[in-house]
Protein backbone atom coordinates (compact mmCIF):
# COMPACT_ATOMS: atom_id res chain seq x y z
CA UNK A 1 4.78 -21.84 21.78
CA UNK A 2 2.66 -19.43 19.32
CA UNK A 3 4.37 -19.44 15.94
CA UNK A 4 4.94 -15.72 15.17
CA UNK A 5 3.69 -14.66 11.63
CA UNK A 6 6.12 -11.90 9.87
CA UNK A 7 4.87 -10.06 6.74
CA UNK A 8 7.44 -8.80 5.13
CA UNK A 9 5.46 -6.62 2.42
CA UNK A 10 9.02 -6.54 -0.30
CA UNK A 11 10.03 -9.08 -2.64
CA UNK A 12 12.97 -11.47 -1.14
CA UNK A 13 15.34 -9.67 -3.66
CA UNK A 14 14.94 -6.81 -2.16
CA UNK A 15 15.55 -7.82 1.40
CA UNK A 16 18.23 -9.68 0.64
CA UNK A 17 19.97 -6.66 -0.82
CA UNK A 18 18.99 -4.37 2.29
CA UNK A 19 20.58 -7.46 4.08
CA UNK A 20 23.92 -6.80 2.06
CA UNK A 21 23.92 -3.14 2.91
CA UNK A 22 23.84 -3.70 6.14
CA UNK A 23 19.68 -3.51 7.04
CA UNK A 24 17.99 -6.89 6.20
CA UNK A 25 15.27 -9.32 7.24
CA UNK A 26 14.46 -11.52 10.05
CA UNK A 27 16.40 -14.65 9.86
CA UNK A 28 13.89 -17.95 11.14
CA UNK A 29 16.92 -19.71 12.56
CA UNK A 30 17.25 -16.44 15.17
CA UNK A 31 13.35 -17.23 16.26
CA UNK A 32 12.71 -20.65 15.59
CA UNK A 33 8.19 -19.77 15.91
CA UNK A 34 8.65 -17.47 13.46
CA UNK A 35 7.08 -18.12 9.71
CA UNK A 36 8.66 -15.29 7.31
CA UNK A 37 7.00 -14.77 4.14
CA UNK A 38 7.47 -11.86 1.79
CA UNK A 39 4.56 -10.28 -0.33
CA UNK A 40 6.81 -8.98 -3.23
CA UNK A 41 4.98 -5.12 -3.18
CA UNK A 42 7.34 -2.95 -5.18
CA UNK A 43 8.97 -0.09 -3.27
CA UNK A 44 8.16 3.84 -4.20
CA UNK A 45 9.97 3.92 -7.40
CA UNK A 46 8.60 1.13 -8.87
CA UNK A 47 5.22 2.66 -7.78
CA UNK A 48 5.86 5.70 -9.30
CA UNK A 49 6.94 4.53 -12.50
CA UNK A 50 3.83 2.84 -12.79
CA UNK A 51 1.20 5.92 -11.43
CA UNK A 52 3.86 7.67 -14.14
CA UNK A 53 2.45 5.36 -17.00
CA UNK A 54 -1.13 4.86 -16.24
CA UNK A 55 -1.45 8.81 -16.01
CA UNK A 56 0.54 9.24 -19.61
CA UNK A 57 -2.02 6.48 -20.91
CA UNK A 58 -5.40 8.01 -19.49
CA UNK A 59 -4.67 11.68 -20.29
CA UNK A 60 -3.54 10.49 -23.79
CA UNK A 61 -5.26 12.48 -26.49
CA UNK A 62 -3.58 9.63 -29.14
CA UNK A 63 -4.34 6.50 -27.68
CA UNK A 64 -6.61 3.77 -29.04
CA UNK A 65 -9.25 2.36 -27.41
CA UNK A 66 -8.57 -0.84 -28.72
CA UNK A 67 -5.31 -1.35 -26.64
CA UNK A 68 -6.53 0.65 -23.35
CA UNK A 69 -6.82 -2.27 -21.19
CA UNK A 70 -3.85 -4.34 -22.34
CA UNK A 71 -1.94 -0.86 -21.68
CA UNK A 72 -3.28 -0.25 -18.17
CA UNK A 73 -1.87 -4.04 -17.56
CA UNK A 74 1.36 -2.61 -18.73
CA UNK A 75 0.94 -0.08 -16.14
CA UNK A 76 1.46 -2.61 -13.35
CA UNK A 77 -0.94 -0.36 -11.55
CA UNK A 78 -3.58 -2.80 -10.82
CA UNK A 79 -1.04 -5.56 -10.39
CA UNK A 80 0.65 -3.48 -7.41
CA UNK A 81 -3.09 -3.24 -6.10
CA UNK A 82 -3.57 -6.82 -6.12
CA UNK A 83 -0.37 -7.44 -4.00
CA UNK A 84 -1.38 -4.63 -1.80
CA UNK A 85 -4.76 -6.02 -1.23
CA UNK A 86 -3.75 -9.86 -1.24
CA UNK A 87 -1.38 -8.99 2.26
CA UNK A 88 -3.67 -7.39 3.71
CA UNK A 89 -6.17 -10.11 3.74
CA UNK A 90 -3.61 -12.11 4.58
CA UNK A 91 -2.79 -10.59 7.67
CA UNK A 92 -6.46 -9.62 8.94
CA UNK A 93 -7.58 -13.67 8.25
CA UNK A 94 -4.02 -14.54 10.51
CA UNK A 95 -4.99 -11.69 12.85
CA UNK A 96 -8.95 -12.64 12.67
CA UNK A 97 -7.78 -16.62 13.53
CA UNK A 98 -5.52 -15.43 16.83
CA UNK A 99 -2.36 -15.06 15.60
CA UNK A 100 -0.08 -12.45 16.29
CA UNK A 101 1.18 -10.90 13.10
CA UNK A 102 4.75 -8.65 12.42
CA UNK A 103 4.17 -6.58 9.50
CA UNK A 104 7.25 -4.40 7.87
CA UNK A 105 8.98 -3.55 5.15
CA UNK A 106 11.88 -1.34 5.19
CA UNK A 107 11.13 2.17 6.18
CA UNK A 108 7.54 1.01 8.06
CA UNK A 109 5.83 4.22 7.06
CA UNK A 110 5.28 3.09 3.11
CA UNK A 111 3.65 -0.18 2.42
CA UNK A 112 3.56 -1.08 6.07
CA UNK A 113 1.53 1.65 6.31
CA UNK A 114 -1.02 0.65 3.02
CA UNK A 115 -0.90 -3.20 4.17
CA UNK A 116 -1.80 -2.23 7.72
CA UNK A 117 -3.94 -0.08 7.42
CA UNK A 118 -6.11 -2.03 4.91
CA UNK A 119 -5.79 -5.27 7.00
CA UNK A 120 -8.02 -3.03 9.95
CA UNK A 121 -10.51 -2.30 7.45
CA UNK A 122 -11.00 -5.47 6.56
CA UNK A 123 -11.14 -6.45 10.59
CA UNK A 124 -13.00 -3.64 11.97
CA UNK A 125 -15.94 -2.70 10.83
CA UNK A 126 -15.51 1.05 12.70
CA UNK A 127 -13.04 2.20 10.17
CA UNK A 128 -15.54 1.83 6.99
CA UNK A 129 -17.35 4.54 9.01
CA UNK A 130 -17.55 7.92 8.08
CA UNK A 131 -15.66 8.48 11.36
CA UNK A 132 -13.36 5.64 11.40
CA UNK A 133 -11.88 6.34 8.57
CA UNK A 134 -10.18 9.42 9.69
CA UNK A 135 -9.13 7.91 12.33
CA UNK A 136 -7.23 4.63 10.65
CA UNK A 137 -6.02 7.41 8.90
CA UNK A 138 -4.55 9.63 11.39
CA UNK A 139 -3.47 6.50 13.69
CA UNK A 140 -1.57 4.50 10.74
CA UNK A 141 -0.38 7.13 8.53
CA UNK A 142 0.37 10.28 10.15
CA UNK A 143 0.84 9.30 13.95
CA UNK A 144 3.04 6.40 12.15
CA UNK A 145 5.26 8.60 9.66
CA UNK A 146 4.04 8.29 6.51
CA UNK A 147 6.10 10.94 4.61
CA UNK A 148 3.55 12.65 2.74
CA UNK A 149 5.28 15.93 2.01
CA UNK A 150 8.03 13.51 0.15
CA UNK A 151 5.75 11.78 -1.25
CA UNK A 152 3.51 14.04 -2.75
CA UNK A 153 6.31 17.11 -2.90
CA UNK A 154 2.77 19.69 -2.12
CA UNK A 155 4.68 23.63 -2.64
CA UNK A 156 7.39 22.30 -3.83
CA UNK A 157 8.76 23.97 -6.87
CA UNK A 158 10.46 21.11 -9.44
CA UNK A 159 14.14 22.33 -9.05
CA UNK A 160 14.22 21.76 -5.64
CA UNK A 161 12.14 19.07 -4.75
CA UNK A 162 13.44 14.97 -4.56
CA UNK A 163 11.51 13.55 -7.47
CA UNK A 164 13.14 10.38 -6.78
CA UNK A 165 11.29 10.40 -3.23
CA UNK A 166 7.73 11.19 -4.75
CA UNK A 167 5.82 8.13 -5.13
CA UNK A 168 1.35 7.48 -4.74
CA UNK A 169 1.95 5.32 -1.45
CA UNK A 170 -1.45 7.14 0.18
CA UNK A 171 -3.21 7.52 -3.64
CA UNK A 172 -2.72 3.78 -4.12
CA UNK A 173 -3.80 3.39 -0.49
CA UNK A 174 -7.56 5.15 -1.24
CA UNK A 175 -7.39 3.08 -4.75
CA UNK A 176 -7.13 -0.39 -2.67
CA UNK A 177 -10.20 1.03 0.00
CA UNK A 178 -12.07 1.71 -3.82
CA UNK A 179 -11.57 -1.83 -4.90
CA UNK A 180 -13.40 -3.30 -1.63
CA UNK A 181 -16.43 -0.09 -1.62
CA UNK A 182 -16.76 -1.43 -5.06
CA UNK A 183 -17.25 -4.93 -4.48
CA UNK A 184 -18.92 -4.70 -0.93
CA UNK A 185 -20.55 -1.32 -0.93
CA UNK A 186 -23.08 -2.45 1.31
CA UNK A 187 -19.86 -2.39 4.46
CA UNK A 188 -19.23 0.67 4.20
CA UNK A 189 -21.13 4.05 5.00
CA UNK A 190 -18.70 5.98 2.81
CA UNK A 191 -18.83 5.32 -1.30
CA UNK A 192 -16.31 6.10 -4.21
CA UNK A 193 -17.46 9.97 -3.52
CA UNK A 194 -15.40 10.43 -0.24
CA UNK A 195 -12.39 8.63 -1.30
CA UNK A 196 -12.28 10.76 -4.91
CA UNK A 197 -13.00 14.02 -2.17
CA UNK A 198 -9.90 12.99 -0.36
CA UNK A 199 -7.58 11.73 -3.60
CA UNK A 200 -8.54 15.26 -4.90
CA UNK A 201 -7.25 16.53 -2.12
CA UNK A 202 -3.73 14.75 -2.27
């Protein structure tokens, strides 16, 4: 039959330790077309640890130039970006070749969402449109659950809101769409502009 292709966007350490507390992963044995591979994107507190340094490093009155870019490798920023971007092409070439393509990780609203999300853009050229865009976002991130007031704790005051919850799931989201205007500016009727209008705005 058709061989089922799961993208599971955490590292295998992590899955296996959701399996221990009683969540998990899907185990190949239980569907024998299924290929499981795991994409090893950090969850939201890794993430925010590393939005936590790059912003310490840019708005740095102290730092030397010298060391900027070795320090915004340190960041893991870009690295997180890479792994972001790197599913998401993987799932839009097995989805662009006719296969069908599970995509999770463990909430589904988080980098589920990002991976998603960015694998359409990549597919469809409707959603690099000035009114596409809204739409991926509305369809994939708000329709789908994407916390946002967690994430981005908006009116919250700081002794009541879950900093351990807050992470830049949506900021890294607009970074990733960045990376490909960058490159391939000529896909897209939107530029840099829009998505620093909209990052503003989160």
């Amino acid at each position: 039959g058709n061989i089922l292709y799961i993208i599971d966007c955490r590292p295998r350490a992590n899955a296996v330790a959701n399996r221990a507390a009683g969540a998990g992963y899907e185990s190949t044995t239980n569907y024998p077309n299924a290929r499981l591979e795991f994409y090893n994107i950090g969850n939201i507190h890794v993430r925010r640890d590393s939005i936590a340094k790059l912003s310490s490093l840019v708005l740095s009155h102290t730092n030397q130039d010298v060391y900027f870019s070795s320090q915004v490798d340190e960041s893991k920023w870009l690295t997180h970006v890479r792994l972001v971007i790197n599913a998401s092409y993987e799932a839009a070439d097995l989805v662009r070749r006719k296969n069908t393509v599970l995509v999770h990780c463990s909430h589904g609203w988080d980098r589920t969402s990002q991976v998603v999300a960015l694998a359409q853009i990549f597919l469809d050229p409707y959603y690099r449109t000035m009114a596409g865009f809204p739409v991926l976002v509305e369809k994939d991130w708000l329709a789908f659950g994407h916390p946002f007031q967690l994430r981005c704790a908006h009116g919250e005051p700081k002794s009541s809101r879950q900093d351990d919850q807050t992470s830049p799931i949506f900021l890294q989201f607009l970074d990733c769409v960045w990376q490909l205007v960058n490159q391939y500016p000529q896909y897209f009727e939107f530029s840099a502009q829009y998505l620093l209008a909209i990052a503003d705005h989160i």
